[in-house]
PDB file of N, CA and C in Angstrom:
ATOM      1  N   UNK A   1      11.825   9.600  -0.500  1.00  0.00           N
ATOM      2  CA  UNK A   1      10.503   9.008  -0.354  1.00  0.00           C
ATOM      3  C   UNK A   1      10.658   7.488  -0.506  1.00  0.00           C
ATOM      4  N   UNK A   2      10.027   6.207   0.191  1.00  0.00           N
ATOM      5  CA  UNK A   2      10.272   5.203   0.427  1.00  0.00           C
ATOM      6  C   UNK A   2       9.438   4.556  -0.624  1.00  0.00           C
ATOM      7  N   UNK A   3       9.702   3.532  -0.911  1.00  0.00           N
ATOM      8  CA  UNK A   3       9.024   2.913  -1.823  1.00  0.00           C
ATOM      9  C   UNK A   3       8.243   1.725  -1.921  1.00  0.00           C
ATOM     10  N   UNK A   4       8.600   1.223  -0.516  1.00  0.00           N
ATOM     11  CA  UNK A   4       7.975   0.159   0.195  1.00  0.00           C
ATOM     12  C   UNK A   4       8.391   0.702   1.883  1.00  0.00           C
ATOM     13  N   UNK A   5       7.487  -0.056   2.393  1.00  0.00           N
ATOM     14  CA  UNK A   5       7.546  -0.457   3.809  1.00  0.00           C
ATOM     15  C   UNK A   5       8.627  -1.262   4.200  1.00  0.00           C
ATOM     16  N   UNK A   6       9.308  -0.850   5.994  1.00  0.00           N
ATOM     17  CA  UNK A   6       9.951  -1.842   6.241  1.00  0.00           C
ATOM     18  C   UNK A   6       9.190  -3.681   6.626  1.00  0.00           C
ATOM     19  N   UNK A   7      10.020  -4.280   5.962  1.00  0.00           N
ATOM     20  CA  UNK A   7       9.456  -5.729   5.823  1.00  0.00           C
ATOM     21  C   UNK A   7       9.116  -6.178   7.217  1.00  0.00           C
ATOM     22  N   UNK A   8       8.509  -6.944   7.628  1.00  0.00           N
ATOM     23  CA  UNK A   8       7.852  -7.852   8.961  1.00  0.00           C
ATOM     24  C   UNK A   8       6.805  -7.001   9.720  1.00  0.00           C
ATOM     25  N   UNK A   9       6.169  -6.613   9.106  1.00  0.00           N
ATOM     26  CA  UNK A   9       5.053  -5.288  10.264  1.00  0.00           C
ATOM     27  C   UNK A   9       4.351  -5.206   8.748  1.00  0.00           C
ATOM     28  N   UNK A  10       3.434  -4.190   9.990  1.00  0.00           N
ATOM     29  CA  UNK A  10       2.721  -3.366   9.648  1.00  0.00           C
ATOM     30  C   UNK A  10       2.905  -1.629  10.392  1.00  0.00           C
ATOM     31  N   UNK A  11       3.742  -0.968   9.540  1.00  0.00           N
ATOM     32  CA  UNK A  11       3.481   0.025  10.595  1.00  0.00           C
ATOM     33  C   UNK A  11       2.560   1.253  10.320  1.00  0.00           C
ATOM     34  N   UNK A  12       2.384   1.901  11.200  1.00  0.00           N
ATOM     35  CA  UNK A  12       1.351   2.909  11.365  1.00  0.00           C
ATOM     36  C   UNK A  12       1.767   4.329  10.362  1.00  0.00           C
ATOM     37  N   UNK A  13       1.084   4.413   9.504  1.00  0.00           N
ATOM     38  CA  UNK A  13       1.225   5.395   8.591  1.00  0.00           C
ATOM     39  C   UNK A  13       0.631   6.241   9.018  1.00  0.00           C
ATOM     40  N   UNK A  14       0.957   8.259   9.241  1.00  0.00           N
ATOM     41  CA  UNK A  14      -0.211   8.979   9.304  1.00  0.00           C
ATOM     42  C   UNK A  14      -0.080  10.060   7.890  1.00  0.00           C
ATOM     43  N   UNK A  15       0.550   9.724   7.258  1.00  0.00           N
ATOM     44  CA  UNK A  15       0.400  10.019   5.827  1.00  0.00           C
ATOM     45  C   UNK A  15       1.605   9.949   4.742  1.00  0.00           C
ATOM     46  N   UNK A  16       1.149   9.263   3.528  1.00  0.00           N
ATOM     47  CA  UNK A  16       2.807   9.370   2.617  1.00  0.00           C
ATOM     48  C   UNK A  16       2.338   8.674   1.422  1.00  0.00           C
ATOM     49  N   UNK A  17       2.581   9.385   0.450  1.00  0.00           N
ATOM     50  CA  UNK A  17       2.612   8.692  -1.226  1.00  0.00           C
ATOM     51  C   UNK A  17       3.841   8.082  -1.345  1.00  0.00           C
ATOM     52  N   UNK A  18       3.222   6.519  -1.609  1.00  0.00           N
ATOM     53  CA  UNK A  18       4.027   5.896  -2.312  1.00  0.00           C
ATOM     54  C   UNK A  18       4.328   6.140  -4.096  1.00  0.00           C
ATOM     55  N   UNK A  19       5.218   6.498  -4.544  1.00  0.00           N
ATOM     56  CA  UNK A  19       4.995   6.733  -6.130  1.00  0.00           C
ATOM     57  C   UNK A  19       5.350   5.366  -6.434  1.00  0.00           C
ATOM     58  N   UNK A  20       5.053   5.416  -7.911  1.00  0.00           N
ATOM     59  CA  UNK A  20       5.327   4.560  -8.774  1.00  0.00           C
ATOM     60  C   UNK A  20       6.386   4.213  -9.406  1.00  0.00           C
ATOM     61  N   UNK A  21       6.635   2.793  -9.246  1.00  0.00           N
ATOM     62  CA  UNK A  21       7.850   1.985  -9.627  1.00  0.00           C
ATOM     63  C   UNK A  21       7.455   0.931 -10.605  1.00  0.00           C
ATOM     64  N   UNK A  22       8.722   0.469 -11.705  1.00  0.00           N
ATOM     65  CA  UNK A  22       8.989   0.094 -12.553  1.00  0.00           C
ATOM     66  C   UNK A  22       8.569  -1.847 -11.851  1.00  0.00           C
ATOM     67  N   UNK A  23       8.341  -1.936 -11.006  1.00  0.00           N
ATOM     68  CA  UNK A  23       8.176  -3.654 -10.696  1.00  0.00           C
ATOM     69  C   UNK A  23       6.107  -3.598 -10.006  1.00  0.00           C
ATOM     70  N   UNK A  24       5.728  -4.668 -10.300  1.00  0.00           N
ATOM     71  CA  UNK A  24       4.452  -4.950  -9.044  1.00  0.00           C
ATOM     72  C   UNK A  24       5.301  -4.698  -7.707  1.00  0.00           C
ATOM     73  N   UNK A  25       3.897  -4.323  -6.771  1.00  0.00           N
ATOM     74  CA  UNK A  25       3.894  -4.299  -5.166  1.00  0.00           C
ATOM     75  C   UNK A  25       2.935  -4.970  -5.074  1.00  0.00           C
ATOM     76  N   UNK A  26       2.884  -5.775  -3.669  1.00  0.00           N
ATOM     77  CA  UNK A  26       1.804  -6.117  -2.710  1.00  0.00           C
ATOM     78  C   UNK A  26       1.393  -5.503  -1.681  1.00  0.00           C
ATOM     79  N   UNK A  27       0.074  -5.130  -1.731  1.00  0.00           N
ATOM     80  CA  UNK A  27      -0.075  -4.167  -0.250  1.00  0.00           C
ATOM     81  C   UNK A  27      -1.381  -4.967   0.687  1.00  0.00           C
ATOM     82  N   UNK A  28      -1.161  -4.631   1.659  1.00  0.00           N
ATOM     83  CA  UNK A  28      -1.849  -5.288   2.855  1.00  0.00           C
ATOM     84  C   UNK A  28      -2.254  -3.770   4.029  1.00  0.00           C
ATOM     85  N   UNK A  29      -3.276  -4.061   4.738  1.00  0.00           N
ATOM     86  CA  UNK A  29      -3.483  -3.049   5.753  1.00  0.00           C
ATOM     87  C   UNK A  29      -4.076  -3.525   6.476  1.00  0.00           C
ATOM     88  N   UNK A  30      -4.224  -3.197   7.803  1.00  0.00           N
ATOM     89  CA  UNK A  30      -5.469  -2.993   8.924  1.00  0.00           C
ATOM     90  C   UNK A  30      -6.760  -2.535   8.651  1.00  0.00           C
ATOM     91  N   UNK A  31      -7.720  -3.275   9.083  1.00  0.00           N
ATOM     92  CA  UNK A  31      -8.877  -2.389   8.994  1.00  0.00           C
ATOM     93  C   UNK A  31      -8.797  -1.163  10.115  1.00  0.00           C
ATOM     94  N   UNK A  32      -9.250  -0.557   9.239  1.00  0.00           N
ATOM     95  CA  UNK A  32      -9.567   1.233  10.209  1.00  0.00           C
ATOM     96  C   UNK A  32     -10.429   1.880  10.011  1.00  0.00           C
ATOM     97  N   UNK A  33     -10.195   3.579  10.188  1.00  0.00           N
ATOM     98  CA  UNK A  33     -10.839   4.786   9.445  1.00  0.00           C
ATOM     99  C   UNK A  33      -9.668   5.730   8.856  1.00  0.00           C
ATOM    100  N   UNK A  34      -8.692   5.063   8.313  1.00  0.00           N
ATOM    101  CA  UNK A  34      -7.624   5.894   7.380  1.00  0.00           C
ATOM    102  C   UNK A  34      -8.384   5.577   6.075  1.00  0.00           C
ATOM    103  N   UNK A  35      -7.093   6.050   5.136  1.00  0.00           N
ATOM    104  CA  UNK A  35      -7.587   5.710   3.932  1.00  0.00           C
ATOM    105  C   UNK A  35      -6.774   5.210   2.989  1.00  0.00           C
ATOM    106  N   UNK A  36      -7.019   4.963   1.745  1.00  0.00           N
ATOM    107  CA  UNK A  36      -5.918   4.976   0.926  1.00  0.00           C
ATOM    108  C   UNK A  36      -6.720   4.696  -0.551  1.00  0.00           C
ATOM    109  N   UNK A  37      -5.602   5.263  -1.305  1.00  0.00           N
ATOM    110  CA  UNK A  37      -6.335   5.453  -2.494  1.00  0.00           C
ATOM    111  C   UNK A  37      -5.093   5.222  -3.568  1.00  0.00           C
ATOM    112  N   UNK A  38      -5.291   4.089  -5.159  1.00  0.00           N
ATOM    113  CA  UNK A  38      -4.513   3.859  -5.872  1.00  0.00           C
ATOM    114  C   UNK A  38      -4.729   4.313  -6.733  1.00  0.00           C
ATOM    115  N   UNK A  39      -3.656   4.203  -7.831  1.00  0.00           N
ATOM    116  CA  UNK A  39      -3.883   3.952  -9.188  1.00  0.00           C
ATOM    117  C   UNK A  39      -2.670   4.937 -10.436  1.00  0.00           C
ATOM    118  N   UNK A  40      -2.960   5.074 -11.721  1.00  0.00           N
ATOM    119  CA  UNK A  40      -2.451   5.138 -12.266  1.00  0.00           C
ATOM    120  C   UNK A  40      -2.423   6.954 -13.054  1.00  0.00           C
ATOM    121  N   UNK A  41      -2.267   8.166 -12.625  1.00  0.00           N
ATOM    122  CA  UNK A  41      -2.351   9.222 -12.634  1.00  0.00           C
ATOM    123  C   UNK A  41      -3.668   9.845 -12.013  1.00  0.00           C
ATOM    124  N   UNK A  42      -4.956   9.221 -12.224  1.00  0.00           N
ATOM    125  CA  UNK A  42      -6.324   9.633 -11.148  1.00  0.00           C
ATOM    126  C   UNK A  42      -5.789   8.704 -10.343  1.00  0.00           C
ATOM    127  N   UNK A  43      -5.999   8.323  -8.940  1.00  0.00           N
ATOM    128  CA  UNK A  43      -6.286   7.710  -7.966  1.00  0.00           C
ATOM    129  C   UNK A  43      -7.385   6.863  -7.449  1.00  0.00           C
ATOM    130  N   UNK A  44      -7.880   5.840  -7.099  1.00  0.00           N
ATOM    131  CA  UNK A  44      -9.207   5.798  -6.606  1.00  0.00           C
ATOM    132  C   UNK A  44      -9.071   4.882  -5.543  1.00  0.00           C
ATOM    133  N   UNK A  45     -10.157   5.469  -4.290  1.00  0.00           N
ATOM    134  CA  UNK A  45     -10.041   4.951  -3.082  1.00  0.00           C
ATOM    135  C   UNK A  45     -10.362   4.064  -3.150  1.00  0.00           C
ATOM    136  N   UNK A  46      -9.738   2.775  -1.761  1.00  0.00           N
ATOM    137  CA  UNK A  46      -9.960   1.416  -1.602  1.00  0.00           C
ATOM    138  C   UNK A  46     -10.594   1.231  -0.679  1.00  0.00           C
ATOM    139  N   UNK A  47     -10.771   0.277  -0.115  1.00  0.00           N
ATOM    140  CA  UNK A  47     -12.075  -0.320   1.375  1.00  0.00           C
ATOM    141  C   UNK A  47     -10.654  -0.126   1.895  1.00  0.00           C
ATOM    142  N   UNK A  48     -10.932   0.696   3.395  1.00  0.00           N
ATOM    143  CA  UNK A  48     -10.224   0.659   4.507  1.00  0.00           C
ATOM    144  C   UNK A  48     -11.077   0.060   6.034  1.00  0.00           C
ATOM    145  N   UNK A  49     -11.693  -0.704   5.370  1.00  0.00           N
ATOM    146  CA  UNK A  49     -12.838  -0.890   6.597  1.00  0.00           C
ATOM    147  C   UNK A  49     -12.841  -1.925   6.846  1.00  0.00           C
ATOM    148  N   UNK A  50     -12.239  -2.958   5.841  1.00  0.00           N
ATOM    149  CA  UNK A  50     -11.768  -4.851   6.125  1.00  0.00           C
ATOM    150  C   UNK A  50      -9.939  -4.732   6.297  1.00  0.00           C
ATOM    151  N   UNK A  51      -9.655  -5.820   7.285  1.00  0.00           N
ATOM    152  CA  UNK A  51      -8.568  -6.268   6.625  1.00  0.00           C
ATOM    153  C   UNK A  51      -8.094  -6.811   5.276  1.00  0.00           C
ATOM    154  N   UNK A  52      -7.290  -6.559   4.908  1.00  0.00           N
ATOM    155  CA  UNK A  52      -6.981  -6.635   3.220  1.00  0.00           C
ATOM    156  C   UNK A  52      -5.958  -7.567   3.589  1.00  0.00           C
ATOM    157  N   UNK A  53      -5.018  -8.388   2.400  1.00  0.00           N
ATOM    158  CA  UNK A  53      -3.573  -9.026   2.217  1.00  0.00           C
ATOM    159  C   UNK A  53      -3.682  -9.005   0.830  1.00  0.00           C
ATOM    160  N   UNK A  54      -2.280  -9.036   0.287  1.00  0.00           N
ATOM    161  CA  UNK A  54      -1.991  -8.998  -0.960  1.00  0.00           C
ATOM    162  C   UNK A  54      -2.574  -8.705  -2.175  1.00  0.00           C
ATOM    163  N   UNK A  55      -2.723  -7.436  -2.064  1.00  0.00           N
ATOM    164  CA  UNK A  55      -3.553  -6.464  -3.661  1.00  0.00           C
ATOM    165  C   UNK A  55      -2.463  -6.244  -4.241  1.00  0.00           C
ATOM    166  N   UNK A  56      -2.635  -6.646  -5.336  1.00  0.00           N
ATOM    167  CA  UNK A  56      -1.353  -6.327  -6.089  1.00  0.00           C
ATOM    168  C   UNK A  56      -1.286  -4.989  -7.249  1.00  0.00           C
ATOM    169  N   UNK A  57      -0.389  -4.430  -6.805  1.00  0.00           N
ATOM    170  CA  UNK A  57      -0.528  -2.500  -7.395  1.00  0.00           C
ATOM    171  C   UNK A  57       0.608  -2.808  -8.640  1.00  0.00           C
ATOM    172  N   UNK A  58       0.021  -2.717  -9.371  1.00  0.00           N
ATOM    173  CA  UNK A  58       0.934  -2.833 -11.307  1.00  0.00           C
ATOM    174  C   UNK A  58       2.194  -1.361 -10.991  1.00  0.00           C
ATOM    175  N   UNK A  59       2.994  -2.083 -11.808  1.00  0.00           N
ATOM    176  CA  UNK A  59       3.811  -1.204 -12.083  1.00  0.00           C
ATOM    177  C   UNK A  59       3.707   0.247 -12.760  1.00  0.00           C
ATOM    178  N   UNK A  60       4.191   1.270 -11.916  1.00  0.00           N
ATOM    179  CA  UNK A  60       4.241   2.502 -12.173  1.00  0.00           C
ATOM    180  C   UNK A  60       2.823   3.095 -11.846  1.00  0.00           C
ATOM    181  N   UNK A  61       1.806   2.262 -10.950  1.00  0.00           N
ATOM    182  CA  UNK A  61       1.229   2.730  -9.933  1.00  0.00           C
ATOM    183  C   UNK A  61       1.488   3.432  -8.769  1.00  0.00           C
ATOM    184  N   UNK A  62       0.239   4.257  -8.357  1.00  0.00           N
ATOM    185  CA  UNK A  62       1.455   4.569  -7.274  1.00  0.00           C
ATOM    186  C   UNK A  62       0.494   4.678  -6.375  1.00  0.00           C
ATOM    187  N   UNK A  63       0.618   4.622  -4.353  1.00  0.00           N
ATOM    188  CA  UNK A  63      -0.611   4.663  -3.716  1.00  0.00           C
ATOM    189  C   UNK A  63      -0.417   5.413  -2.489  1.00  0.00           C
ATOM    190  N   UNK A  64      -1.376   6.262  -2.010  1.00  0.00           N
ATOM    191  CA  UNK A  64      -1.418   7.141  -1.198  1.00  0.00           C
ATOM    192  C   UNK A  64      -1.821   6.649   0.150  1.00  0.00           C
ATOM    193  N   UNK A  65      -1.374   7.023   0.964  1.00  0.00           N
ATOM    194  CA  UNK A  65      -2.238   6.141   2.571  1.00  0.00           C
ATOM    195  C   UNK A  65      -2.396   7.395   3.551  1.00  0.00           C
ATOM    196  N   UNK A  66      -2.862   7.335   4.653  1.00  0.00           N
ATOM    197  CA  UNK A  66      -3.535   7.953   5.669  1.00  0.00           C
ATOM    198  C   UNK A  66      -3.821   7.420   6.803  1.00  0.00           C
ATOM    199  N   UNK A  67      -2.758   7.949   8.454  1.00  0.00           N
ATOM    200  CA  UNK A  67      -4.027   7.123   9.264  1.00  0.00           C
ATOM    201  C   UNK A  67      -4.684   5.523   9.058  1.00  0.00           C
ATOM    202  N   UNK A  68      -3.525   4.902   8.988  1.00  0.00           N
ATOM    203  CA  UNK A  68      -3.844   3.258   8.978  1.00  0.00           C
ATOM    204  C   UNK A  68      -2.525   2.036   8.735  1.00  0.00           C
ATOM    205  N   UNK A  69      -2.619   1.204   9.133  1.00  0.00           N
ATOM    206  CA  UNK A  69      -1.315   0.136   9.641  1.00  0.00           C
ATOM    207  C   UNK A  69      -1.264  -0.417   8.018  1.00  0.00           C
ATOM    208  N   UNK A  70       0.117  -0.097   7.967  1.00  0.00           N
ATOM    209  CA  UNK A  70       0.041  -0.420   6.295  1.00  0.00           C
ATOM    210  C   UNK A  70       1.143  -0.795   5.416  1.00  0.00           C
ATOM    211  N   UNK A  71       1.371  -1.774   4.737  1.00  0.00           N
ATOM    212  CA  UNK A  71       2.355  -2.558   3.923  1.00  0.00           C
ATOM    213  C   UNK A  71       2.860  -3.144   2.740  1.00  0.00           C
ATOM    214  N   UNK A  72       3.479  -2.362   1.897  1.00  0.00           N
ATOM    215  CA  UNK A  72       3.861  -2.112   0.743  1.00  0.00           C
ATOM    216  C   UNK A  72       5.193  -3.490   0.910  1.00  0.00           C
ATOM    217  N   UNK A  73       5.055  -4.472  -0.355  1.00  0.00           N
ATOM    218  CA  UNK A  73       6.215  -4.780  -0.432  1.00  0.00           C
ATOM    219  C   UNK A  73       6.368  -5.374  -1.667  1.00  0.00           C
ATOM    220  N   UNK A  74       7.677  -5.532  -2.347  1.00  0.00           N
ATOM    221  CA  UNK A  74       8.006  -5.764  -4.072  1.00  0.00           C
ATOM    222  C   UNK A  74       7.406  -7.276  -3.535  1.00  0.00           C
ATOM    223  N   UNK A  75       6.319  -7.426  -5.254  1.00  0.00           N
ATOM    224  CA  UNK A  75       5.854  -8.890  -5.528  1.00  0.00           C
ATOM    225  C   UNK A  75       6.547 -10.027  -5.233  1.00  0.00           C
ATOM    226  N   UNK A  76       8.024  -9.852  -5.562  1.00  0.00           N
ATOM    227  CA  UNK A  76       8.950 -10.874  -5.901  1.00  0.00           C
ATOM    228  C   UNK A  76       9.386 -11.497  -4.262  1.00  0.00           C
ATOM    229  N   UNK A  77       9.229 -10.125  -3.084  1.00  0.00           N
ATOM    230  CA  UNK A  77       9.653 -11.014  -2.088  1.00  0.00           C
ATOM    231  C   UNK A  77       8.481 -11.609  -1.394  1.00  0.00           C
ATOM    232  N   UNK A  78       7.231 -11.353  -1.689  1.00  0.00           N
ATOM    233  CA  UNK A  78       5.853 -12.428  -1.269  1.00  0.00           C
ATOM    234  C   UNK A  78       6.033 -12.226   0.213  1.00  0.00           C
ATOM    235  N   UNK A  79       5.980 -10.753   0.945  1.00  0.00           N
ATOM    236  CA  UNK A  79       6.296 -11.061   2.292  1.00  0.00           C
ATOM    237  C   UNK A  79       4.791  -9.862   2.576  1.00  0.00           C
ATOM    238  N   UNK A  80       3.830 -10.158   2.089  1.00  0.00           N
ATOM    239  CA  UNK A  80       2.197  -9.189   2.159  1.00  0.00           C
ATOM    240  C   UNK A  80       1.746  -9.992   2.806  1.00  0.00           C
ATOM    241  N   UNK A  81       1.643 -11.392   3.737  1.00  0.00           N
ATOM    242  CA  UNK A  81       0.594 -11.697   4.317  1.00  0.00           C
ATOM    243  C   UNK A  81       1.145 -11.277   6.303  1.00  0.00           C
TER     244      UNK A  81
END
């Protein structure tokens, strides 16, 4: 299971949990009608209806996606916009 996205895109997810890792992520998406939903053992859904850039998901978060262009990447390489 991947833990980030490959870097320079956005690519098209039609479903996959990201689990939770020991560093921050930055995530970014397309606006759509997917979904995605974070957090820290409950989950809770986010706006998939704006474009987003750089939300930053705490460590040992973890985030679910659906059906939408979407981009996970470690804080440290600042490559979410």
């Amino acid at each position: 299971m991947p833990d980030e996205t490959i870097e320079g895109g956005y690519p098209y997810v039609d479903y996959q949990n990201y689990a939770g890792v020991g560093y921050e992520r930055l995530l970014s998406w397309k606006a759509g009608h997917g979904r995605i939903s974070m957090g820290q053992g409950d989950v809770e859904p986010q706006r998939s209806d704006l474009d987003t850039k750089g939300v930053l998901l705490p460590p040992w978060h973890s985030v679910v996606v659906s059906k939408m262009y979407f981009k996970i990447v470690p804080k440290a390489s600042h490559s979410a916009g």
